[in-house]
PDB file of N, CA and C in Angstrom:
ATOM      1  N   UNK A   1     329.369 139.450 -37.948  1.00  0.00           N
ATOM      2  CA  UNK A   1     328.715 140.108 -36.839  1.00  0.00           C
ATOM      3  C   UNK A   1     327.250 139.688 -36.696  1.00  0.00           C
ATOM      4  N   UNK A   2     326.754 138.669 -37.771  1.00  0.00           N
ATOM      5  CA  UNK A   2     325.109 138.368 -37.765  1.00  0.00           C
ATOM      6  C   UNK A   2     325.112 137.023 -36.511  1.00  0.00           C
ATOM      7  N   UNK A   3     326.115 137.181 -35.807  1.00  0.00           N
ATOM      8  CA  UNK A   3     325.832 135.780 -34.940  1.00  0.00           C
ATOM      9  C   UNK A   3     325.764 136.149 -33.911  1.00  0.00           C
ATOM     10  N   UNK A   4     324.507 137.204 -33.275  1.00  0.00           N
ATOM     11  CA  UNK A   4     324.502 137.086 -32.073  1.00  0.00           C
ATOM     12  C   UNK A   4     322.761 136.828 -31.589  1.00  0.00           C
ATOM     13  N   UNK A   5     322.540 136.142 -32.728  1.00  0.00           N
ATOM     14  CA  UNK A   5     321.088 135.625 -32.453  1.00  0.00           C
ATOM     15  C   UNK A   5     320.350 136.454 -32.623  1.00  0.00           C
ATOM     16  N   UNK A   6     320.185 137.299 -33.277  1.00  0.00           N
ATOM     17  CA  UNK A   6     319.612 138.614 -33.453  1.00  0.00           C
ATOM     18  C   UNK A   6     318.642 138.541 -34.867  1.00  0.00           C
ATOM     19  N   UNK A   7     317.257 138.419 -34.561  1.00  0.00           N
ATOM     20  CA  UNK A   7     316.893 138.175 -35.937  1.00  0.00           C
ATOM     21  C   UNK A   7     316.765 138.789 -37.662  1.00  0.00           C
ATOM     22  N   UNK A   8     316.870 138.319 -38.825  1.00  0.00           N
ATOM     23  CA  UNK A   8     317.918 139.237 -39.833  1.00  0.00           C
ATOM     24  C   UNK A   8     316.249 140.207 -39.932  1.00  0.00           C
ATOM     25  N   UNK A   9     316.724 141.204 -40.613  1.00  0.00           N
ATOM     26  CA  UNK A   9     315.579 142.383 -41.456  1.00  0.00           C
ATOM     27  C   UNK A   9     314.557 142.214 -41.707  1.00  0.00           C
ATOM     28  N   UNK A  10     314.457 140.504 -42.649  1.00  0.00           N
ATOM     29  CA  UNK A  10     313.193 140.220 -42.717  1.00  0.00           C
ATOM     30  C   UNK A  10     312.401 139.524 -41.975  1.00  0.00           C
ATOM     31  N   UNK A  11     313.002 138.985 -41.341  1.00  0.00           N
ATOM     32  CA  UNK A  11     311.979 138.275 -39.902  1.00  0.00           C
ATOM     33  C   UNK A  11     311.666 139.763 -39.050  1.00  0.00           C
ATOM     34  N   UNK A  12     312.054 140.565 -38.709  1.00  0.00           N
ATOM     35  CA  UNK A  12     311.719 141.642 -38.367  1.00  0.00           C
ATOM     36  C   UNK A  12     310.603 142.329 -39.240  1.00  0.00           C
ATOM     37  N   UNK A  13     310.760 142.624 -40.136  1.00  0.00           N
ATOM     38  CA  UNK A  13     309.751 143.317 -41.187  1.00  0.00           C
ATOM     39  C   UNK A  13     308.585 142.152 -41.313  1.00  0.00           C
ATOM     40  N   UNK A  14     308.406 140.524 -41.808  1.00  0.00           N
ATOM     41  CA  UNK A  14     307.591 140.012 -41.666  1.00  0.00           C
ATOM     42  C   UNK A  14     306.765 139.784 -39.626  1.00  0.00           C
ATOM     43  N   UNK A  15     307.648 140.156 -39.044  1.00  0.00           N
ATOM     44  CA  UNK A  15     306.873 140.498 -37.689  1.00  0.00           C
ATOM     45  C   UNK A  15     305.958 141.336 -38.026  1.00  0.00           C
ATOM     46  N   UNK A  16     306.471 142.507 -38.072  1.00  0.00           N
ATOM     47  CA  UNK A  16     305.639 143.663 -38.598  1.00  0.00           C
ATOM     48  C   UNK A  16     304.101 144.199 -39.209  1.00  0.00           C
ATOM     49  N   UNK A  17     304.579 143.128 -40.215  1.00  0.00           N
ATOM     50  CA  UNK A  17     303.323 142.759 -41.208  1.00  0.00           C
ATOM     51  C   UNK A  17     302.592 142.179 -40.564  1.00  0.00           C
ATOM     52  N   UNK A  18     302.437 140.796 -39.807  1.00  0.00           N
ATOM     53  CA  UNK A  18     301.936 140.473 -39.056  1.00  0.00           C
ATOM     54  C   UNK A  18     301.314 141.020 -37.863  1.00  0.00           C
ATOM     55  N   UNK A  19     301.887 141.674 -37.298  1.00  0.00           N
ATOM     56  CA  UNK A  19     301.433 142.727 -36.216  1.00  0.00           C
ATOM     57  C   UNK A  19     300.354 143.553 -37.062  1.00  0.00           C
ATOM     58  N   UNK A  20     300.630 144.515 -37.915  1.00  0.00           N
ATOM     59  CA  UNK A  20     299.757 145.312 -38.457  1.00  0.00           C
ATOM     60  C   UNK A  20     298.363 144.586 -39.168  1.00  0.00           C
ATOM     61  N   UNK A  21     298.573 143.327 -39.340  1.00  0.00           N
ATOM     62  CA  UNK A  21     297.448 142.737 -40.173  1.00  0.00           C
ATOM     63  C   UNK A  21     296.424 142.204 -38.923  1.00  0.00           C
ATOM     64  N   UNK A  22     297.338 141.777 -37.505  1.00  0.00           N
ATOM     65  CA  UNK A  22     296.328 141.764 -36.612  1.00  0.00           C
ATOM     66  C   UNK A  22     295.762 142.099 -36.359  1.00  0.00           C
ATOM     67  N   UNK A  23     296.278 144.100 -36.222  1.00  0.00           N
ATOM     68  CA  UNK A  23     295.689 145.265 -35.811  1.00  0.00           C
ATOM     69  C   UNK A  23     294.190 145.558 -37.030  1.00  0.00           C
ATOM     70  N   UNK A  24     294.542 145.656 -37.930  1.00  0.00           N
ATOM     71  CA  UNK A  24     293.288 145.354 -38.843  1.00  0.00           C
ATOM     72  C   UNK A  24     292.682 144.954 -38.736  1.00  0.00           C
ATOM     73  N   UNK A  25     292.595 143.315 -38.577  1.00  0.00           N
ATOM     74  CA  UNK A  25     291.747 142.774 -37.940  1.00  0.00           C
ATOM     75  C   UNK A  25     291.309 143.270 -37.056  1.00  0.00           C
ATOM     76  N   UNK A  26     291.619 143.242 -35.782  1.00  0.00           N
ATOM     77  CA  UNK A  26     291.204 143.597 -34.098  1.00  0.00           C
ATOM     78  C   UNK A  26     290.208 144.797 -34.785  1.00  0.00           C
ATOM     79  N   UNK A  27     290.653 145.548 -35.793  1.00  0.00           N
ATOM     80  CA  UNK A  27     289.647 146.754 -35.734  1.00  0.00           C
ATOM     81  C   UNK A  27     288.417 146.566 -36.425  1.00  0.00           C
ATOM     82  N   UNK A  28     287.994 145.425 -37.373  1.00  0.00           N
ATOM     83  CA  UNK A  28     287.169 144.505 -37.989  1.00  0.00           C
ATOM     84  C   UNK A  28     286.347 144.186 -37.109  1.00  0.00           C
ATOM     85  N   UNK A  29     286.554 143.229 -36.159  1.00  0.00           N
ATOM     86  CA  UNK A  29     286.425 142.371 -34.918  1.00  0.00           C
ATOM     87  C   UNK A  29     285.444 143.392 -34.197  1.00  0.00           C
ATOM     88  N   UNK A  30     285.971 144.796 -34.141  1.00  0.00           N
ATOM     89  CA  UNK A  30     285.730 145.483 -32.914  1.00  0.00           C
ATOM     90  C   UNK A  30     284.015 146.012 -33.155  1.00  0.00           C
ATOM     91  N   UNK A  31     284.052 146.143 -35.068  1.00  0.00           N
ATOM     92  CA  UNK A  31     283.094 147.104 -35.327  1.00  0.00           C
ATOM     93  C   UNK A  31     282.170 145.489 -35.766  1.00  0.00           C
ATOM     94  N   UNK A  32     282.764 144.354 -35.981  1.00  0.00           N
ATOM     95  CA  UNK A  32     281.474 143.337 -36.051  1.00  0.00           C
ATOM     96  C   UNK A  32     281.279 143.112 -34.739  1.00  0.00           C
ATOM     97  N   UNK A  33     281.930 143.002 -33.971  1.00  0.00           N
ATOM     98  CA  UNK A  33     280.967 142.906 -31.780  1.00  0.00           C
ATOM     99  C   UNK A  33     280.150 144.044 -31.994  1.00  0.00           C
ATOM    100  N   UNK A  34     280.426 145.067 -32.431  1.00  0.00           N
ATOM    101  CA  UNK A  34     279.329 146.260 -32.018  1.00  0.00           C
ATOM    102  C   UNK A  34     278.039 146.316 -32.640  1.00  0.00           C
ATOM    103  N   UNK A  35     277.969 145.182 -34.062  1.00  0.00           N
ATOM    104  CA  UNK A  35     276.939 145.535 -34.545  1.00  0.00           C
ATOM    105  C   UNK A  35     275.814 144.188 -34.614  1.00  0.00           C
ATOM    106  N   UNK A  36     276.726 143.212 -33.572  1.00  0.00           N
ATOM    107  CA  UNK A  36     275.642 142.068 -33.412  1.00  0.00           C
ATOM    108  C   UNK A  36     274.998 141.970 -32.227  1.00  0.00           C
ATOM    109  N   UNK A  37     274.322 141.549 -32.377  1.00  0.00           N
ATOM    110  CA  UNK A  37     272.980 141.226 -30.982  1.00  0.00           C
ATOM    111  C   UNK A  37     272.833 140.042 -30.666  1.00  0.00           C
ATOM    112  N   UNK A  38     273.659 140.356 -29.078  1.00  0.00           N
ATOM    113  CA  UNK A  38     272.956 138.518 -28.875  1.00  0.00           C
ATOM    114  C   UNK A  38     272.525 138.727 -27.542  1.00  0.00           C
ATOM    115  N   UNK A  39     270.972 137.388 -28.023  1.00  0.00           N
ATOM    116  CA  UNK A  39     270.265 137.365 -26.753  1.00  0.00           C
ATOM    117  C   UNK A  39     270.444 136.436 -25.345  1.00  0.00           C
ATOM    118  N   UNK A  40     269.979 136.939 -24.469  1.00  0.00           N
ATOM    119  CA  UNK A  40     269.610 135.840 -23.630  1.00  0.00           C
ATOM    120  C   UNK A  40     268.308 135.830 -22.742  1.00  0.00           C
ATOM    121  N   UNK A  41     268.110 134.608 -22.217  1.00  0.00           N
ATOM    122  CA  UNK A  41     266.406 134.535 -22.077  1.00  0.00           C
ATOM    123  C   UNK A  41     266.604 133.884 -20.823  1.00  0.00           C
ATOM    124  N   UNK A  42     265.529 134.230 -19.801  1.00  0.00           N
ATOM    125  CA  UNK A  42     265.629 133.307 -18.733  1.00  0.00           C
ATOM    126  C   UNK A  42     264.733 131.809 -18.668  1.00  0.00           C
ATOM    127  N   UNK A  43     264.616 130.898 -17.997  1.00  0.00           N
ATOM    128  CA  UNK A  43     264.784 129.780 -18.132  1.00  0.00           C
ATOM    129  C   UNK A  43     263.191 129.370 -18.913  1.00  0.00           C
ATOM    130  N   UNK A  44     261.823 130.393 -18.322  1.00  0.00           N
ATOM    131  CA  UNK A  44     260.634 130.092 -19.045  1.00  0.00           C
ATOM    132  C   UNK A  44     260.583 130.834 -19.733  1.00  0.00           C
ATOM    133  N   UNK A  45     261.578 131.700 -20.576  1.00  0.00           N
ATOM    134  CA  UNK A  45     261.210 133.042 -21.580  1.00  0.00           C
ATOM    135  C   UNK A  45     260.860 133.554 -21.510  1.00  0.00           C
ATOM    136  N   UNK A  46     260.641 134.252 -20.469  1.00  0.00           N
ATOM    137  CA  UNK A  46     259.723 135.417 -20.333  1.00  0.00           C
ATOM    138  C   UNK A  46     260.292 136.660 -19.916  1.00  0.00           C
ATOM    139  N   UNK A  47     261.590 136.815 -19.949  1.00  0.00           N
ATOM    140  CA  UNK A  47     262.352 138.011 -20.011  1.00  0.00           C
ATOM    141  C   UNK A  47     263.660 137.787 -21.380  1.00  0.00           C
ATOM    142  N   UNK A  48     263.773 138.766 -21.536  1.00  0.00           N
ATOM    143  CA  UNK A  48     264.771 138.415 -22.671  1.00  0.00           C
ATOM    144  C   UNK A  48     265.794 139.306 -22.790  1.00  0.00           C
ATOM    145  N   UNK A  49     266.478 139.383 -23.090  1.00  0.00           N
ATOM    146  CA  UNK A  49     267.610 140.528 -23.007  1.00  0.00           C
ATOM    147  C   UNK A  49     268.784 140.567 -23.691  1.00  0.00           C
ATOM    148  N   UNK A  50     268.847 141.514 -24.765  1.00  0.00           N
ATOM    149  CA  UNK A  50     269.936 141.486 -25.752  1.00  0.00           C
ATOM    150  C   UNK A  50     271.584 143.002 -25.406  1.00  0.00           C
ATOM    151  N   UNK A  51     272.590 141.905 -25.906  1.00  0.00           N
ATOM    152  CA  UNK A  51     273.598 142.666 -25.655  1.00  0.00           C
ATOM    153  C   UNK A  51     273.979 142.625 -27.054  1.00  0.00           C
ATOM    154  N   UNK A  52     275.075 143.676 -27.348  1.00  0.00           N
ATOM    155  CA  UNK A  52     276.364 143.803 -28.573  1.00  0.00           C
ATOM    156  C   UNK A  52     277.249 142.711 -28.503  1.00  0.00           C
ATOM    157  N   UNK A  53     277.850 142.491 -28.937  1.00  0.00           N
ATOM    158  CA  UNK A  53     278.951 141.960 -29.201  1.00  0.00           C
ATOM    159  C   UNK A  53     280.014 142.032 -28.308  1.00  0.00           C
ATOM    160  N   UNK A  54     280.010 143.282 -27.892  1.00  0.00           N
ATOM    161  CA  UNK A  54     281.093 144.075 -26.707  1.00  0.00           C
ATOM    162  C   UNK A  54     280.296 144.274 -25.223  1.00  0.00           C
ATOM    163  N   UNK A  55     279.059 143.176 -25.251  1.00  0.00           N
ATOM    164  CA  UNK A  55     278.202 142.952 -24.133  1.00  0.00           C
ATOM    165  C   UNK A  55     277.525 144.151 -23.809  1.00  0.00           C
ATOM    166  N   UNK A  56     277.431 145.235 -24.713  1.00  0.00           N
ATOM    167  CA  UNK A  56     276.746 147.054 -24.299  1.00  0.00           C
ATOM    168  C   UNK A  56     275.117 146.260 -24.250  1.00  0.00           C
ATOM    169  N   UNK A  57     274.415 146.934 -23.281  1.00  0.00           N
ATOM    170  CA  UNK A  57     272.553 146.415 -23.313  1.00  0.00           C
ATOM    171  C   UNK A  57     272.005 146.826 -24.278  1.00  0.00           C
ATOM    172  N   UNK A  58     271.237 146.411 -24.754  1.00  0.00           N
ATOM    173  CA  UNK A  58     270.781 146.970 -26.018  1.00  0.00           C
ATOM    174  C   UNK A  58     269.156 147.260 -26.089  1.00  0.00           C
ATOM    175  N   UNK A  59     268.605 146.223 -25.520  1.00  0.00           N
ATOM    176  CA  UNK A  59     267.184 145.807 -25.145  1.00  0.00           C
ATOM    177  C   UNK A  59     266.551 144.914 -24.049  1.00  0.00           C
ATOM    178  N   UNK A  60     265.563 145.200 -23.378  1.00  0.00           N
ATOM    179  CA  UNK A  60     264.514 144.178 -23.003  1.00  0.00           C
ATOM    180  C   UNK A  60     263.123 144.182 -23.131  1.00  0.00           C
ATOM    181  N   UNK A  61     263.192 142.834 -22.995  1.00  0.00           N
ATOM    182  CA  UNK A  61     261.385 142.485 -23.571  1.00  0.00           C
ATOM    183  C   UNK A  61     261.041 141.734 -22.197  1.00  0.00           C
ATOM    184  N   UNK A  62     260.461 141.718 -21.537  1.00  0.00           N
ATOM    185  CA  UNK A  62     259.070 141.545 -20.449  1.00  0.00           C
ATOM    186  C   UNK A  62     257.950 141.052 -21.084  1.00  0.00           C
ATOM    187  N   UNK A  63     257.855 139.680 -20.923  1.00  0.00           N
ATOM    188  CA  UNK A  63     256.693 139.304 -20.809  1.00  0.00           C
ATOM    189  C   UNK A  63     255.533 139.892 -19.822  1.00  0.00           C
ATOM    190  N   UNK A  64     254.183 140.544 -20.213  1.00  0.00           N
ATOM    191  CA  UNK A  64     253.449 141.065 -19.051  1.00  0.00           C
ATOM    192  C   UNK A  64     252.857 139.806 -18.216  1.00  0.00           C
ATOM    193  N   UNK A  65     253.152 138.332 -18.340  1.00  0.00           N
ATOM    194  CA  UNK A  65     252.581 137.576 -17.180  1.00  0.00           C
ATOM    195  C   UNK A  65     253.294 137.480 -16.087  1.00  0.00           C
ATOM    196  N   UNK A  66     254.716 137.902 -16.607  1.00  0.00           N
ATOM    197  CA  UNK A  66     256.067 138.266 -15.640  1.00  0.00           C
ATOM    198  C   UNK A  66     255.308 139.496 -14.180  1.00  0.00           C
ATOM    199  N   UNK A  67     254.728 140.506 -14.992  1.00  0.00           N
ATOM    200  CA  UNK A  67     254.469 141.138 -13.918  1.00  0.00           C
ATOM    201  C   UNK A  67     253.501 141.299 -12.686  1.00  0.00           C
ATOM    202  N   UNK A  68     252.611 140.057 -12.856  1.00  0.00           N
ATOM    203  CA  UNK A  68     252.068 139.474 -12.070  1.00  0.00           C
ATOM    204  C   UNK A  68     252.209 139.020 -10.560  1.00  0.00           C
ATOM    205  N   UNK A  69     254.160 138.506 -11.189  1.00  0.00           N
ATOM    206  CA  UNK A  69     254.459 137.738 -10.009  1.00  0.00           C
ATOM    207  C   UNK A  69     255.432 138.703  -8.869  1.00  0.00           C
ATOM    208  N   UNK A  70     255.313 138.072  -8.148  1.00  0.00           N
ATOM    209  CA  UNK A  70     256.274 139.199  -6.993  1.00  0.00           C
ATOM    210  C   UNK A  70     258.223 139.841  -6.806  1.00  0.00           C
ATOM    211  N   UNK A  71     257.901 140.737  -6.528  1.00  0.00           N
ATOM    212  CA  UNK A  71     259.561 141.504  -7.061  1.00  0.00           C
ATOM    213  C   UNK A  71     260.552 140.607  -7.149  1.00  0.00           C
ATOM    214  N   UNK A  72     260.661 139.380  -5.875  1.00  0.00           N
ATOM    215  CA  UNK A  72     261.767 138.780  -6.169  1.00  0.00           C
ATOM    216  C   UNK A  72     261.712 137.501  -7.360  1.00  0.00           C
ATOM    217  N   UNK A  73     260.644 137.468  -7.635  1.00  0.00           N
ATOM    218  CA  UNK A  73     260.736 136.410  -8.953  1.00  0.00           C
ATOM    219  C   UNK A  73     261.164 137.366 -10.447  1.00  0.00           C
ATOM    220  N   UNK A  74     260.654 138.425 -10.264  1.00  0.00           N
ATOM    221  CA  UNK A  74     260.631 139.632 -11.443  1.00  0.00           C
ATOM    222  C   UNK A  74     262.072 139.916 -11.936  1.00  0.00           C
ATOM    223  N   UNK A  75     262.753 140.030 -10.345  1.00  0.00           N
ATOM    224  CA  UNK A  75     264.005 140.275  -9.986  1.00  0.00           C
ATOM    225  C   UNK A  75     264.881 139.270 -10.386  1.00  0.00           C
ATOM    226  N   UNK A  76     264.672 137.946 -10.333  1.00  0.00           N
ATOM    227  CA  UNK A  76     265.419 136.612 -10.405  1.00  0.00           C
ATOM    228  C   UNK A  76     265.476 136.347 -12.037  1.00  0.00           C
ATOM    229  N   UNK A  77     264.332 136.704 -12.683  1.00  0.00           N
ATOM    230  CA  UNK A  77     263.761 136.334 -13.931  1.00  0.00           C
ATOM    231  C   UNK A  77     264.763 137.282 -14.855  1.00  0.00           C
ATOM    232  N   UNK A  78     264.810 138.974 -14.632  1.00  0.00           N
ATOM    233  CA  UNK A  78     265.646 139.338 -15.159  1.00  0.00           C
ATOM    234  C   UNK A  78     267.030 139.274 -14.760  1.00  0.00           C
ATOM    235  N   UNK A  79     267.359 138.938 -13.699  1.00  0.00           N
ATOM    236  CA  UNK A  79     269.028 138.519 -13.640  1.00  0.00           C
ATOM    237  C   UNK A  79     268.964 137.579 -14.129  1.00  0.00           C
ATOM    238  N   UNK A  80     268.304 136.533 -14.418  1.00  0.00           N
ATOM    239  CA  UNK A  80     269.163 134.799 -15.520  1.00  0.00           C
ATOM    240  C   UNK A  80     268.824 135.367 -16.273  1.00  0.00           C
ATOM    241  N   UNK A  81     268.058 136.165 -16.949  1.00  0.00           N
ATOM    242  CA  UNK A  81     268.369 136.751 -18.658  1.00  0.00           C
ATOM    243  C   UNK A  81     269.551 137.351 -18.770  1.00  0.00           C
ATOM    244  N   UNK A  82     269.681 138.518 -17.642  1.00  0.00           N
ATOM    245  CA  UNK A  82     271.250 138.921 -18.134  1.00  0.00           C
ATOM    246  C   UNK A  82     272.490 138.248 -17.957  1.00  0.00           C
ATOM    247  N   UNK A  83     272.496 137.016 -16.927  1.00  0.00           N
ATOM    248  CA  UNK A  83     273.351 136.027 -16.941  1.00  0.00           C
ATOM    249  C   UNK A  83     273.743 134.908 -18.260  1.00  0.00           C
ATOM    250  N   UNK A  84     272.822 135.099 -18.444  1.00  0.00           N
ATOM    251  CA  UNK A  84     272.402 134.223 -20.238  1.00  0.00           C
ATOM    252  C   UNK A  84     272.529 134.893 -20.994  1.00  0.00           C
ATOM    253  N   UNK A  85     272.629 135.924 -20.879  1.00  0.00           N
ATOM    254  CA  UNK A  85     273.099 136.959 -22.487  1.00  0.00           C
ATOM    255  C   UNK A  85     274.389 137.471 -22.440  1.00  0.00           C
ATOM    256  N   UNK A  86     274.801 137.945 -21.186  1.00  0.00           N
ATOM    257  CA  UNK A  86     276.371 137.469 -20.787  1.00  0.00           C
ATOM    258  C   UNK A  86     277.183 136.770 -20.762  1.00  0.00           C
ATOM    259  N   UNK A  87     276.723 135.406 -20.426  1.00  0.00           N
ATOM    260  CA  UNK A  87     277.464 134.024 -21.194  1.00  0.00           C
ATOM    261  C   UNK A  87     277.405 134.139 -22.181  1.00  0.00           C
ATOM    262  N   UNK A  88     276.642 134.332 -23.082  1.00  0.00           N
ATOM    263  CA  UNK A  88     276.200 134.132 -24.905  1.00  0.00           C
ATOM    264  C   UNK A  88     277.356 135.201 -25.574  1.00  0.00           C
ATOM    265  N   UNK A  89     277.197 135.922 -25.044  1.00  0.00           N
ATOM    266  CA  UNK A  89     279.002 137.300 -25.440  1.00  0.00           C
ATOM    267  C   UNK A  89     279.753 136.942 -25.103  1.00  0.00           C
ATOM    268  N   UNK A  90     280.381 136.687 -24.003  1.00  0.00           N
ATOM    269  CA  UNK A  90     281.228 136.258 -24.107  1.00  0.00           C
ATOM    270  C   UNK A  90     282.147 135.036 -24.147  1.00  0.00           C
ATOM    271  N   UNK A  91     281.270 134.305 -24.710  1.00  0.00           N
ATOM    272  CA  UNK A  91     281.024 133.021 -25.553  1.00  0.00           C
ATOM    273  C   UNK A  91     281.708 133.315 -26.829  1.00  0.00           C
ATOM    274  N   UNK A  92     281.175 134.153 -26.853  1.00  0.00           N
ATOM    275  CA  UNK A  92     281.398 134.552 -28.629  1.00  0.00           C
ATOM    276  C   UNK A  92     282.340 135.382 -28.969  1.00  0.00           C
ATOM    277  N   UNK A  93     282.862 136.343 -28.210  1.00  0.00           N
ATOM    278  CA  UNK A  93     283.525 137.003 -28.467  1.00  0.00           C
ATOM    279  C   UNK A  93     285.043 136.238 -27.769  1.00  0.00           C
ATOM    280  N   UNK A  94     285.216 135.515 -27.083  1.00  0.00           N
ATOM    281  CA  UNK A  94     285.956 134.354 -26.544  1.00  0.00           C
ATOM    282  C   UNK A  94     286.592 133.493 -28.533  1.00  0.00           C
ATOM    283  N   UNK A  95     285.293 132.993 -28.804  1.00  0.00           N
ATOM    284  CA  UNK A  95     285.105 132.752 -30.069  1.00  0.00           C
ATOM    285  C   UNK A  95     286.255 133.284 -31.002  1.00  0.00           C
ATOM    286  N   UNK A  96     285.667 134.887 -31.403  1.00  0.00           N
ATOM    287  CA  UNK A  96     286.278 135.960 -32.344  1.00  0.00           C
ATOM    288  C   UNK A  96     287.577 136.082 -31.880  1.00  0.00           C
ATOM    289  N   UNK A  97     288.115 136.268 -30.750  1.00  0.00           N
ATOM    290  CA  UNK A  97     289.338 136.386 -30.188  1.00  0.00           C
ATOM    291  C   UNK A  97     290.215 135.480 -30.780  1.00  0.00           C
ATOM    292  N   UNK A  98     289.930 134.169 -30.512  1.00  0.00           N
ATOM    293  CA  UNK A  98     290.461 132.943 -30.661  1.00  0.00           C
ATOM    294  C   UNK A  98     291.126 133.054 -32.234  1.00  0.00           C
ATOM    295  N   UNK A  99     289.553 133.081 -32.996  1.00  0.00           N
ATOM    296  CA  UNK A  99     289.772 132.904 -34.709  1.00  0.00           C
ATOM    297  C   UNK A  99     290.647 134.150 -35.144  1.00  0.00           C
ATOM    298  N   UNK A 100     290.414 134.988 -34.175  1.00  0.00           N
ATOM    299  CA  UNK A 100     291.626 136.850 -34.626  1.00  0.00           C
ATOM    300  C   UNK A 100     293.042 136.492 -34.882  1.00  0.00           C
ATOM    301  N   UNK A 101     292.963 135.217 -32.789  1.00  0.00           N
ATOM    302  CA  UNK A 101     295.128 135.361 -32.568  1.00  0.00           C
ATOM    303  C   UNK A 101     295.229 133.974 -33.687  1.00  0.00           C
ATOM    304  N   UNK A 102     294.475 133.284 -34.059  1.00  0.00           N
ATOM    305  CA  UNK A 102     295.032 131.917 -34.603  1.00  0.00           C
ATOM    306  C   UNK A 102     295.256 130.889 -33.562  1.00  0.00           C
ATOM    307  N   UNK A 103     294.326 130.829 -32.552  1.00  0.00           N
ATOM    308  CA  UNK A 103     294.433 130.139 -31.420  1.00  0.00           C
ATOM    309  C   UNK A 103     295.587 130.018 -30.502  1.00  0.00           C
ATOM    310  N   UNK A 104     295.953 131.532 -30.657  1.00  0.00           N
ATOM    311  CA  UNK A 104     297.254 131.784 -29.654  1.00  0.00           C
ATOM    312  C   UNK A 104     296.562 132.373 -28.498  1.00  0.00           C
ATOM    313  N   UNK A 105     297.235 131.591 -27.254  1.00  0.00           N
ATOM    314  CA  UNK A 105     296.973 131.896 -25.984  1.00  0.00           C
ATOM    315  C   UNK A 105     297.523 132.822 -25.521  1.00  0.00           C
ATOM    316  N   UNK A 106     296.512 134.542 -25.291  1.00  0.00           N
ATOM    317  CA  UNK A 106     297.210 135.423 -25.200  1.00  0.00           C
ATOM    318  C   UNK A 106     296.636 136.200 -23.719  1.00  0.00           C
ATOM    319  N   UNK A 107     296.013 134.622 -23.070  1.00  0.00           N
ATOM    320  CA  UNK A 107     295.588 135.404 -22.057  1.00  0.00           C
ATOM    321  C   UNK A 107     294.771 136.651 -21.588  1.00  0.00           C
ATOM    322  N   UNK A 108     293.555 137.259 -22.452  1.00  0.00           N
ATOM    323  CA  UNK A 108     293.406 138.094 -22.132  1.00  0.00           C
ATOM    324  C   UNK A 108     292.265 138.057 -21.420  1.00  0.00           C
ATOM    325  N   UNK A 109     292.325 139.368 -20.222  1.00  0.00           N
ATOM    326  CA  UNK A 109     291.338 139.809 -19.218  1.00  0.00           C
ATOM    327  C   UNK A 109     290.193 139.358 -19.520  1.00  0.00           C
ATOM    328  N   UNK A 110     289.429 138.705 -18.607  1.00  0.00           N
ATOM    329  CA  UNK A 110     287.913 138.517 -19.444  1.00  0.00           C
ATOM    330  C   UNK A 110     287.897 137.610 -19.979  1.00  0.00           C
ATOM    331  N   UNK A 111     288.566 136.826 -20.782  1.00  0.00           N
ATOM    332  CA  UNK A 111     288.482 135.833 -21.722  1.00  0.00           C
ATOM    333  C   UNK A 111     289.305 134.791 -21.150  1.00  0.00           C
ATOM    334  N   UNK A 112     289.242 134.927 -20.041  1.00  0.00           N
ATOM    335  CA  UNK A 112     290.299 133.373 -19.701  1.00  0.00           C
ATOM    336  C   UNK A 112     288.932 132.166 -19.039  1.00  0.00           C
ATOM    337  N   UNK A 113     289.353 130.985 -19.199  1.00  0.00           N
ATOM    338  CA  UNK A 113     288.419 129.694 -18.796  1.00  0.00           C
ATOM    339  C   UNK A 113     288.016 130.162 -17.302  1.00  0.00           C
ATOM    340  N   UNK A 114     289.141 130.673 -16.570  1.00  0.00           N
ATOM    341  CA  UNK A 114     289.074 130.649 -14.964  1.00  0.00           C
ATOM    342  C   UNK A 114     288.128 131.755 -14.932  1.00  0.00           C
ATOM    343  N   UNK A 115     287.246 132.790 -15.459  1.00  0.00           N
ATOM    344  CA  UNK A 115     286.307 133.576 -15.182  1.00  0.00           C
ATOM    345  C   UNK A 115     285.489 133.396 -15.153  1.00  0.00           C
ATOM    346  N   UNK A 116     284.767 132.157 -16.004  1.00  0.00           N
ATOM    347  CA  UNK A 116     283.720 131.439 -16.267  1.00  0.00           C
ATOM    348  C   UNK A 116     283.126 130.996 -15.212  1.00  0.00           C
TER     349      UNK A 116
END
């Protein structure tokens, strides 16, 4: 009756293991994104702006020669910082994903090439 392609006990149970050791991981993963900081800076440094791991804001720094110049440069200066510290996460966490599945393509939200 084992011939209907049906896989035996232990390929089932070593699924298992596998599954659960991912999940471990993933929960590893989850609490090292939360506790790193990465920055990004706009193109003359003078804004800077750090996210988590899980892209949460964390900080900014303003250069005061920044505030000199007029709203829409102020304005421009801190959006490519947060564009640059947004790439830099999920860069990285693209990264962590990768090294988690074993470079299995699992498609997920957010992390695909085509969002980039």
């Amino acid at each position: 009756m084992a011939g209907f392609g049906l896989p035996n006990f232990g390929q089932i149970t070593e699924a298992f293991k596998k599954a659960q050791q991912i999940q471990q991981d993933a929960q590893k993963l989850q609490e090292e994104l939360d506790s790193l900081e990465i920055e990004g800076a706009n193109e003359d440094g003078r804004v800077k702006i750090w996210l988590s791991g899980n892209q949460l804001p964390l900080r900014v720094k303003i250069d005061n020669s920044l505030l000199t110049e007029t709203n829409d440069q102020i304005e421009n200066a801190i959006l490519e910082a947060m564009k640059v510290a947004h790439e830099n996460s999920t860069s990285n966490m693209k990264t962590k994903m990768q090294e988690l599945t074993g470079g299995l393509n699992l498609n997920l939200p957010g992390l695909s090439d085509s969002n980039e």
